[in-house]
C-alpha atoms as a PDB file:
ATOM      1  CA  UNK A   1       0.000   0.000   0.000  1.00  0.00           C
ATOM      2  CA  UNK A   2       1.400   3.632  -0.388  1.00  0.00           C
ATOM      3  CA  UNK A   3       1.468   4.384   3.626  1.00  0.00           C
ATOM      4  CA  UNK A   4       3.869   0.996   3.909  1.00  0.00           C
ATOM      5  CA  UNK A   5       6.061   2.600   1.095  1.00  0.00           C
ATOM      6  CA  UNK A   6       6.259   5.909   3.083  1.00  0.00           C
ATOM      7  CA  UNK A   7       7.806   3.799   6.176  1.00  0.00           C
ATOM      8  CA  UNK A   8      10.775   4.575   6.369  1.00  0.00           C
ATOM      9  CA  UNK A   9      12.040   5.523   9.794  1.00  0.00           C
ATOM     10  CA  UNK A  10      14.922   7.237  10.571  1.00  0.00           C
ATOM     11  CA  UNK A  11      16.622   4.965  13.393  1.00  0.00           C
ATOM     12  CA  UNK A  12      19.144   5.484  16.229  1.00  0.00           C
ATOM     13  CA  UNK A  13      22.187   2.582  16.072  1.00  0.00           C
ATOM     14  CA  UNK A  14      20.429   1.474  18.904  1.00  0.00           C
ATOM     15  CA  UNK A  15      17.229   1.299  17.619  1.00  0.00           C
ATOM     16  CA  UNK A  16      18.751  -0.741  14.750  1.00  0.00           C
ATOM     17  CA  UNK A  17      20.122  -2.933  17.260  1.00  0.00           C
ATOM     18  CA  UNK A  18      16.036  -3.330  18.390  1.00  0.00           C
ATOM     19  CA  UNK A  19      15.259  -4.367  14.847  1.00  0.00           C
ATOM     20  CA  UNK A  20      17.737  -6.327  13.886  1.00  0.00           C
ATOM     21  CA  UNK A  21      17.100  -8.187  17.525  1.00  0.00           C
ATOM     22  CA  UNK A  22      13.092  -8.027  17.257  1.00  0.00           C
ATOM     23  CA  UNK A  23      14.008  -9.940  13.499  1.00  0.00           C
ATOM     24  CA  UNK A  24      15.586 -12.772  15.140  1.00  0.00           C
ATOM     25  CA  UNK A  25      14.028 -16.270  15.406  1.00  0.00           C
ATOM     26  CA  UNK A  26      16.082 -17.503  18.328  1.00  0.00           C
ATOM     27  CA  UNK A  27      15.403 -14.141  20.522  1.00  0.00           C
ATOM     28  CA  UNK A  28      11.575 -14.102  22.501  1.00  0.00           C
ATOM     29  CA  UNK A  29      12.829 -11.502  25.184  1.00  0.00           C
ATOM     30  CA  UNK A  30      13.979  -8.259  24.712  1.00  0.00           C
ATOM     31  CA  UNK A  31      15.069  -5.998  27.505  1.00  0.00           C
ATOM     32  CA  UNK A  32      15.679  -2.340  25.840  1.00  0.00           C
ATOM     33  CA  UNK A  33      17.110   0.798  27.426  1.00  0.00           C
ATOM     34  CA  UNK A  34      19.015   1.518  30.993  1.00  0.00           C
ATOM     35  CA  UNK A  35      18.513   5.174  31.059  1.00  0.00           C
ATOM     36  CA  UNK A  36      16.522   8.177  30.008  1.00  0.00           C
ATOM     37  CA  UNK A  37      15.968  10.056  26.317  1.00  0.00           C
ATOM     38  CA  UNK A  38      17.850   7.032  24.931  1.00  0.00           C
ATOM     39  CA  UNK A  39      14.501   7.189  22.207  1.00  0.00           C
ATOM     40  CA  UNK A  40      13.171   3.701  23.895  1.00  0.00           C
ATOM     41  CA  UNK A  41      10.107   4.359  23.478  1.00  0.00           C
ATOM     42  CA  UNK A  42      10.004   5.874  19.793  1.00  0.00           C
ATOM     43  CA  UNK A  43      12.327   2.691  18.531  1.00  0.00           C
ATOM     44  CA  UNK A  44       9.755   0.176  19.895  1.00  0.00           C
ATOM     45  CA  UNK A  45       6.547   2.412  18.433  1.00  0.00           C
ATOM     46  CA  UNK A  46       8.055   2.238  14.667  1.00  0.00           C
ATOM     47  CA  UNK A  47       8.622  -1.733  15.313  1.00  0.00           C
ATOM     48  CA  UNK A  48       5.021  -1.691  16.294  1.00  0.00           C
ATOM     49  CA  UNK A  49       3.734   0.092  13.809  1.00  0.00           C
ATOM     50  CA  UNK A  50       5.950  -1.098  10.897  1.00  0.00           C
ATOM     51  CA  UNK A  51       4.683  -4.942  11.783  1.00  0.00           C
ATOM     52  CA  UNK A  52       1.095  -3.892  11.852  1.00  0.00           C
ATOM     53  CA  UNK A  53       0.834  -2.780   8.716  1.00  0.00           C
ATOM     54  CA  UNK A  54       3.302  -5.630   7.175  1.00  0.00           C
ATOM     55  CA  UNK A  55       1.275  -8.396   8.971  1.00  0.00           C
ATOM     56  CA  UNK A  56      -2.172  -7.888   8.841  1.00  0.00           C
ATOM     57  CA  UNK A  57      -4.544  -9.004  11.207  1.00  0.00           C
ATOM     58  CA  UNK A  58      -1.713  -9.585  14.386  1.00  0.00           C
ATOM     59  CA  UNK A  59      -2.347  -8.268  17.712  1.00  0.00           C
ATOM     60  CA  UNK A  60      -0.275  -6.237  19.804  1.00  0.00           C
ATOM     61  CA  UNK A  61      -0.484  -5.893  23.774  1.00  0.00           C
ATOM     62  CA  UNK A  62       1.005  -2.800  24.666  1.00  0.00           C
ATOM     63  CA  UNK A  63       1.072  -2.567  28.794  1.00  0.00           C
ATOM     64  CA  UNK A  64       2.393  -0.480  31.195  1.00  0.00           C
ATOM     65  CA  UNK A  65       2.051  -0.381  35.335  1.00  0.00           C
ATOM     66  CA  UNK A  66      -0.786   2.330  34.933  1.00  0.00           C
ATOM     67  CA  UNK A  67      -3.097   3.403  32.198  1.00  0.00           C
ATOM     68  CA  UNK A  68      -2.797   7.137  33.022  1.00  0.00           C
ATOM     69  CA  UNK A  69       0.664   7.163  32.683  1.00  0.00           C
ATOM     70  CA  UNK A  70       0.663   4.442  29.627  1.00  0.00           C
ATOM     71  CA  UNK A  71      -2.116   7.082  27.549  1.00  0.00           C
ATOM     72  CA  UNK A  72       0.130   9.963  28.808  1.00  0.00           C
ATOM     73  CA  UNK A  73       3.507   8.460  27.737  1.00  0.00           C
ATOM     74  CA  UNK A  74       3.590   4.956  25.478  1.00  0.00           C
ATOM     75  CA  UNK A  75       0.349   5.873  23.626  1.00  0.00           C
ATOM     76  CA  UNK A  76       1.320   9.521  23.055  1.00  0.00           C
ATOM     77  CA  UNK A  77       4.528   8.747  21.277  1.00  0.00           C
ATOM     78  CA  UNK A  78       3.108   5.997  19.331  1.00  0.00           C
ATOM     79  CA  UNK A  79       0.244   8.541  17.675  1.00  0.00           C
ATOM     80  CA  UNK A  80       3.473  10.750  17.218  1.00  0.00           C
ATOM     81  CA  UNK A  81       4.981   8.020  14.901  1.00  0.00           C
ATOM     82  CA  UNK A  82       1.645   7.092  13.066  1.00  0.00           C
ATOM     83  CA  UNK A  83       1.602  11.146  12.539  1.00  0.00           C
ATOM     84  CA  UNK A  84       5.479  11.418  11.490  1.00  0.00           C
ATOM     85  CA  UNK A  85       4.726   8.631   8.709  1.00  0.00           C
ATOM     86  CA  UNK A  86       1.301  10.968   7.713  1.00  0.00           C
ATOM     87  CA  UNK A  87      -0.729   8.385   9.110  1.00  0.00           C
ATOM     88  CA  UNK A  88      -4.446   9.969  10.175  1.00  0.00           C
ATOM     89  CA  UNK A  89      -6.717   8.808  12.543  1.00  0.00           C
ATOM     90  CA  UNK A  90      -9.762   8.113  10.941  1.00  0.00           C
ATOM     91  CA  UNK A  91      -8.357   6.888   7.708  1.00  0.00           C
ATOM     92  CA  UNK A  92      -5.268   4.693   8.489  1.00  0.00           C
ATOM     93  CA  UNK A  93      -6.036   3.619  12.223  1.00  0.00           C
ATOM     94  CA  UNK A  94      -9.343   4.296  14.565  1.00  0.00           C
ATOM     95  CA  UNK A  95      -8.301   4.812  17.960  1.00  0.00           C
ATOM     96  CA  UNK A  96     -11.153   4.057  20.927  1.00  0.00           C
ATOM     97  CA  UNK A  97      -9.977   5.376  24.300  1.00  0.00           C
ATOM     98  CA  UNK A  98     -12.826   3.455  26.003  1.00  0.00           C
ATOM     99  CA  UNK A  99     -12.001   0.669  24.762  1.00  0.00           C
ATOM    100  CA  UNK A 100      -8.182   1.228  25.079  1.00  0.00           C
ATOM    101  CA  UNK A 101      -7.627  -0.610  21.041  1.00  0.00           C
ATOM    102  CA  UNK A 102      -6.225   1.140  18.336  1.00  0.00           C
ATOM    103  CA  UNK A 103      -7.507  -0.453  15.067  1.00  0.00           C
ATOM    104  CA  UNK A 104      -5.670  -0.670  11.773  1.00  0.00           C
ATOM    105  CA  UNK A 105      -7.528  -0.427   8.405  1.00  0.00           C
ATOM    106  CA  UNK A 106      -5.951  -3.782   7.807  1.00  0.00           C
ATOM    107  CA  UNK A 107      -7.154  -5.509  10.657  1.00  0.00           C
ATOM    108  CA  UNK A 108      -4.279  -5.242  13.315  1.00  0.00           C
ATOM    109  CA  UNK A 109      -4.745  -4.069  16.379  1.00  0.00           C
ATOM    110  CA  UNK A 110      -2.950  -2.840  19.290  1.00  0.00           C
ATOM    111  CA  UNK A 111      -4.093  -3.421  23.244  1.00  0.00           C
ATOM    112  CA  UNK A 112      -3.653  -0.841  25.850  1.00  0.00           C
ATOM    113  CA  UNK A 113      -3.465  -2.842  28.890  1.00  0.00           C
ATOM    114  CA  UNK A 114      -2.378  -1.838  32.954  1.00  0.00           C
ATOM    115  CA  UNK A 115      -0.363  -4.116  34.067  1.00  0.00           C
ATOM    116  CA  UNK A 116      -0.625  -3.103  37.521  1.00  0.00           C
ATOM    117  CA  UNK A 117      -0.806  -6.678  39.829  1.00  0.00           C
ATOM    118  CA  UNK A 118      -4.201  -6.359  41.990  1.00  0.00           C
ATOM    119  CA  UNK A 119      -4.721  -7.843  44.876  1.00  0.00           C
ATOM    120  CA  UNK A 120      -7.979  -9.618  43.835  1.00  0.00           C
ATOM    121  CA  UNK A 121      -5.843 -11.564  41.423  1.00  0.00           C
ATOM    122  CA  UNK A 122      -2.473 -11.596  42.086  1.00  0.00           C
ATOM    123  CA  UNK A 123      -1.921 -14.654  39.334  1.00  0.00           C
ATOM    124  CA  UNK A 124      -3.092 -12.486  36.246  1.00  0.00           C
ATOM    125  CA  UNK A 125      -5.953 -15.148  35.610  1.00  0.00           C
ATOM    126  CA  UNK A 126      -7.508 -12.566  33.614  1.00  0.00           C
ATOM    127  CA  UNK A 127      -4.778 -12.194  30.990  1.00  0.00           C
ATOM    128  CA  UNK A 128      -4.987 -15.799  30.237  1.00  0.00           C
ATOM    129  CA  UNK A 129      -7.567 -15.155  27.963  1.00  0.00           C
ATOM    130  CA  UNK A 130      -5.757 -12.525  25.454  1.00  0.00           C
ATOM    131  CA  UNK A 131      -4.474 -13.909  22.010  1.00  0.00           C
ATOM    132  CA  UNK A 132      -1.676 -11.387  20.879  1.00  0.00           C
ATOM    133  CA  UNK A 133       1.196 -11.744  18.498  1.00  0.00           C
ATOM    134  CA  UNK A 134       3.566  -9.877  20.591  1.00  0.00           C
ATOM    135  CA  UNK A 135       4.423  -7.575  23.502  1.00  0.00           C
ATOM    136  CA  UNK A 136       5.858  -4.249  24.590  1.00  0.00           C
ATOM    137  CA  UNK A 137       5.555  -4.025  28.552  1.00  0.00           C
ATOM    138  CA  UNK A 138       6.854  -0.105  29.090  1.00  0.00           C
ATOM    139  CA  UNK A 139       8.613   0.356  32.339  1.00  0.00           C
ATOM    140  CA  UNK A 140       8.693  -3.304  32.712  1.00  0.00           C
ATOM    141  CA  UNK A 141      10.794  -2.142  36.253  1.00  0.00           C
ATOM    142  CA  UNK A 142       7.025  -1.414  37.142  1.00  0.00           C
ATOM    143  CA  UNK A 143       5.592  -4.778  36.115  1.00  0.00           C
ATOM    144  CA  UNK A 144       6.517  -8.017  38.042  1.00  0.00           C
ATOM    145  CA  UNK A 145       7.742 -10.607  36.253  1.00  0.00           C
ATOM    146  CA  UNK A 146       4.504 -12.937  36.217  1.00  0.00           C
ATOM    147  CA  UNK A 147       2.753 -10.968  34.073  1.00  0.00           C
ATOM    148  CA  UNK A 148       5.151 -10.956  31.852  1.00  0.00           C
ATOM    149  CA  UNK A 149       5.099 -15.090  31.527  1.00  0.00           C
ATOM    150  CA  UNK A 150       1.837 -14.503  30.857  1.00  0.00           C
ATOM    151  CA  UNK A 151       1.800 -12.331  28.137  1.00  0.00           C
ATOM    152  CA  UNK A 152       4.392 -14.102  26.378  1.00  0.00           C
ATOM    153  CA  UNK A 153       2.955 -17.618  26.526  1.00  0.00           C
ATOM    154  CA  UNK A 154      -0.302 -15.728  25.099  1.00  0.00           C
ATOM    155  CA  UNK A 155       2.307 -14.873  21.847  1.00  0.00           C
ATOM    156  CA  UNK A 156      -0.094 -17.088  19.596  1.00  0.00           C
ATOM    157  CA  UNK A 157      -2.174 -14.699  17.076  1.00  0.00           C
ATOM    158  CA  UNK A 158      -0.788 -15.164  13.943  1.00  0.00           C
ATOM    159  CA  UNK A 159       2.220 -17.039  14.673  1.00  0.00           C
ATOM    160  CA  UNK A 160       1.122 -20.402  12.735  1.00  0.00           C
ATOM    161  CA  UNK A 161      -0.057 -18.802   9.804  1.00  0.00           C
ATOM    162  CA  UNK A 162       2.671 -16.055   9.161  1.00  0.00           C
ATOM    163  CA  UNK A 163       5.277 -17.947  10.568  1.00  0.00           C
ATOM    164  CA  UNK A 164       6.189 -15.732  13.038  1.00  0.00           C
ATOM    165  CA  UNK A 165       8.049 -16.152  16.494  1.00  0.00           C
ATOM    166  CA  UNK A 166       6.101 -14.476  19.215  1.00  0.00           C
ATOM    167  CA  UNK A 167       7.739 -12.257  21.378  1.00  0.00           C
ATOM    168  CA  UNK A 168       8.219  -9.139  23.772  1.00  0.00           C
ATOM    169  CA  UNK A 169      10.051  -6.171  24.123  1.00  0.00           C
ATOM    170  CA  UNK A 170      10.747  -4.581  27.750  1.00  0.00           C
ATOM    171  CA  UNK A 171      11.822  -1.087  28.664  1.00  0.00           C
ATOM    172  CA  UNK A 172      13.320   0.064  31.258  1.00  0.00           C
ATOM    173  CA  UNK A 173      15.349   2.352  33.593  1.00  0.00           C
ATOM    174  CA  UNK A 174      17.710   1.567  36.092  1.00  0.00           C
ATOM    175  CA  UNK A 175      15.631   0.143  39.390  1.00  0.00           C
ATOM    176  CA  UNK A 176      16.388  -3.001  41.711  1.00  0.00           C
ATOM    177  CA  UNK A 177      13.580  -5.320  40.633  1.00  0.00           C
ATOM    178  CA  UNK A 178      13.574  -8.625  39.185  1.00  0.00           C
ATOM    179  CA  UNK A 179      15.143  -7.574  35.652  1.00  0.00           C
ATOM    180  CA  UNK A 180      18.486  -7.594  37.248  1.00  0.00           C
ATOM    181  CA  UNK A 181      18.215 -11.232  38.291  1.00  0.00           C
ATOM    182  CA  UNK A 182      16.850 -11.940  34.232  1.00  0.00           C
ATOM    183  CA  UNK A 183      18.591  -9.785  32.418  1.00  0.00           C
ATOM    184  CA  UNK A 184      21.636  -7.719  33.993  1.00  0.00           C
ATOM    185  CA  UNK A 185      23.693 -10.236  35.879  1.00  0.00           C
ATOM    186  CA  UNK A 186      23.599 -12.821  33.300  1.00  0.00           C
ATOM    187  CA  UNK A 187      24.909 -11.037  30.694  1.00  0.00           C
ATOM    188  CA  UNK A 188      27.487 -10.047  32.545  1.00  0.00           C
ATOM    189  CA  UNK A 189      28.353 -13.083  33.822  1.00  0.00           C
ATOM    190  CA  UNK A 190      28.074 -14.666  30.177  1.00  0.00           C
ATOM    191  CA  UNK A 191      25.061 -17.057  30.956  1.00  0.00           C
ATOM    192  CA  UNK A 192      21.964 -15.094  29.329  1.00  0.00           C
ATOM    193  CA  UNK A 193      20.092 -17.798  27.713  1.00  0.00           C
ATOM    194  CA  UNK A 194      20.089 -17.267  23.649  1.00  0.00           C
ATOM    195  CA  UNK A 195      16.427 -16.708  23.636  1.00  0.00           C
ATOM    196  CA  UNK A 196      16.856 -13.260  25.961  1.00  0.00           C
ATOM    197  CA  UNK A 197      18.679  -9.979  25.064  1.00  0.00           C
ATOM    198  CA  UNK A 198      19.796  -6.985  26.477  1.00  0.00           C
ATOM    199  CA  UNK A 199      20.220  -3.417  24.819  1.00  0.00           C
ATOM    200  CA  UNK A 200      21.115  -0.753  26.566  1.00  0.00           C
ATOM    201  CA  UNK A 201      20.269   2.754  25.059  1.00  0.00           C
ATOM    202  CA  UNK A 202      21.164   5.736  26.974  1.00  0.00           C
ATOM    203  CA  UNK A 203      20.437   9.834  25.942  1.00  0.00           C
ATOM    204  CA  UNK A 204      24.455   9.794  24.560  1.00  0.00           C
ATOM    205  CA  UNK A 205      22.839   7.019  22.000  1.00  0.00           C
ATOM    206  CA  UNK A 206      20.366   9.141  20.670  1.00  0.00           C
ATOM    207  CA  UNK A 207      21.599  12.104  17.993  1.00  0.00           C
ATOM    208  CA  UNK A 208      18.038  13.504  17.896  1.00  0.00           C
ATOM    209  CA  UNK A 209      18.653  15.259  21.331  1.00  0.00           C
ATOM    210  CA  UNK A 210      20.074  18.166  22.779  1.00  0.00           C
ATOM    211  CA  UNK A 211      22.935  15.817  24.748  1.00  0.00           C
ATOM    212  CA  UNK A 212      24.167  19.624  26.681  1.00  0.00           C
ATOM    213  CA  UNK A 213      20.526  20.629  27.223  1.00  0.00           C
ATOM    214  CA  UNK A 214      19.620  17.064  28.526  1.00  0.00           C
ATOM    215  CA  UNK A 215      22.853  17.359  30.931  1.00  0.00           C
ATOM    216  CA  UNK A 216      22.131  20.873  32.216  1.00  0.00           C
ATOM    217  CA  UNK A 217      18.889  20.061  33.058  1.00  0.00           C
ATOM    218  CA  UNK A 218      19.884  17.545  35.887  1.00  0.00           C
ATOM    219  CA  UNK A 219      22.644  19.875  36.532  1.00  0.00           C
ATOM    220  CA  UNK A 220      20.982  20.052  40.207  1.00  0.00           C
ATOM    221  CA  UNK A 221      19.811  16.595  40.110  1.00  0.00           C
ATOM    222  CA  UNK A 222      20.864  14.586  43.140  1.00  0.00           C
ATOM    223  CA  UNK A 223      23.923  11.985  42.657  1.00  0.00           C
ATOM    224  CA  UNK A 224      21.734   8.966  42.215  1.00  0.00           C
ATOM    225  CA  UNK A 225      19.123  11.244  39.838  1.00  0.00           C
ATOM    226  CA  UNK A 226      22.148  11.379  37.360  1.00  0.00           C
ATOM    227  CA  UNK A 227      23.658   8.029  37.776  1.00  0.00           C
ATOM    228  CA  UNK A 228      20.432   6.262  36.871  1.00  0.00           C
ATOM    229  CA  UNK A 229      19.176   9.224  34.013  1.00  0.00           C
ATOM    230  CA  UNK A 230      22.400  10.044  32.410  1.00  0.00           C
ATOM    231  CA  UNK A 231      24.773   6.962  33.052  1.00  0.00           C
ATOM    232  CA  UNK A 232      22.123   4.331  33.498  1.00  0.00           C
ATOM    233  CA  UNK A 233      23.987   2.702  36.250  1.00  0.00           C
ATOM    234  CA  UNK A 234      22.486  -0.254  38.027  1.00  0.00           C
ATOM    235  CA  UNK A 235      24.888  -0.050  40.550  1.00  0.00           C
ATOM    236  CA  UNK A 236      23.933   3.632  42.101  1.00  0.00           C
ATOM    237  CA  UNK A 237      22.095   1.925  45.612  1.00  0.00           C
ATOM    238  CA  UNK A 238      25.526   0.397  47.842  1.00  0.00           C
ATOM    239  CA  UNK A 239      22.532  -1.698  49.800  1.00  0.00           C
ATOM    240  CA  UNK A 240      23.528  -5.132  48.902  1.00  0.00           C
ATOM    241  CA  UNK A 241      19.558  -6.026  50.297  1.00  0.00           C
ATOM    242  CA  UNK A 242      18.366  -4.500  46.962  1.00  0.00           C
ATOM    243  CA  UNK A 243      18.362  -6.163  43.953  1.00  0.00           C
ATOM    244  CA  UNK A 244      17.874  -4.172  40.179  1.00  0.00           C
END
């Protein structure tokens, strides 16, 4: 169609990285970013949008902690890429805040979903029953890691038919939370499985941003403020307790 000859994002080497990772048969999990205005979010919105249009009819869950925050931030940027490509709601996509879906005109669809665990159903019983094609958990620091087993053994929309791999992509800054124990540690101790990856992305990575402004601005930012934001250190908390 003429919109998928217009795709043609302009990517970070990072956000390469992303692709060429996101391409691979062997990799399911994808842990993406370490710091802030490293364009995380942006590189995972073209992916998004770029296989929804190529692969009709597949389903994306797109979840974050909190809805508020997931309209405000993960859904924002992706109706910034649809616009950047001259994509217009309406005629391309139909997006229904009530029912948190954006729709494509081919038949794809993306899920809003808040991933927040609730103490009425601490399991996630009720994501059991999504069929998706593939994953982006935003600020998956903010998401325990059961959830995210669920969502990926729900990778089955599709999958048979296009002969796809189902799969999810995480982002994240630096906190103590279970990602360390998945993601961090093993690679550095050269025992991630093959089916897991980890790219880190920080502002420095990204050549669309002011790198001086971005600096100055946590100029009076606290020690730990820049270590996580600029450097994306995991390392910043000396309390051996707490785990990224």
């Amino acid at each position: 169609m003429q919109n998928e000859r217009k795709l043609q994002p302009k990517l970070t080497k990072k956000q390469r990285e992303l692709r060429k990772a996101f391409n691979s048969r062997e990799i399911t999990e994808i842990l993406y970013g370490g710091g802030a205005r490293g364009g995380k979010s942006w590189g995972v919105c073209e992916i998004i949008n770029i296989t929804c249009i190529q692969q009709p009819g597949i389903v994306w869950l797109v979840g974050r902690a909190e809805w508020d925050d997931l309209r405000k931030t993960t859904l924002a940027t992706l109706i910034k890429v649809l616009g950047g490509h001259g994509m217009q709601q309406g005629r391309e996509y139909n997006l229904n805040l009530q029912t948190k879906e954006l729709t494509y005109y081919n038949g794809s669809k993306i899920l809003f979903v808040p991933l927040k665990q609730q103490p009425s159903d601490p399991e996630f019983n009720w994501l059991g029953s999504y069929e998706i094609t593939y994953g982006l958990i935003d600020e998956a620091q903010q998401v325990v890691r059961k959830a995210i087993d669920i969502i990926l053994s729900r990778c089955t929309e599709k999958i048979k038919e296009y002969d796809l791999v189902g799969k999810i992509i995480m982002t994240c800054n630096p906190m103590k939370c279970h990602l360390y124990n998945d993601f961090i540690k093993p690679q550095r101790d050269g025992t991630l499985p093959a089916d897991r990856i980890f790219i880190s992305s920080l502002y420095k990575d990204n050549p669309f941003i002011d790198h001086k402004k971005y600096e100055q601005s946590l100029k009076r930012a606290d020690k730990i403020t820049k270590e996580r934001l600029l450097n994306g250190n995991r390392d910043y908390d000396d309390d051996p307790t707490k785990l990224y």
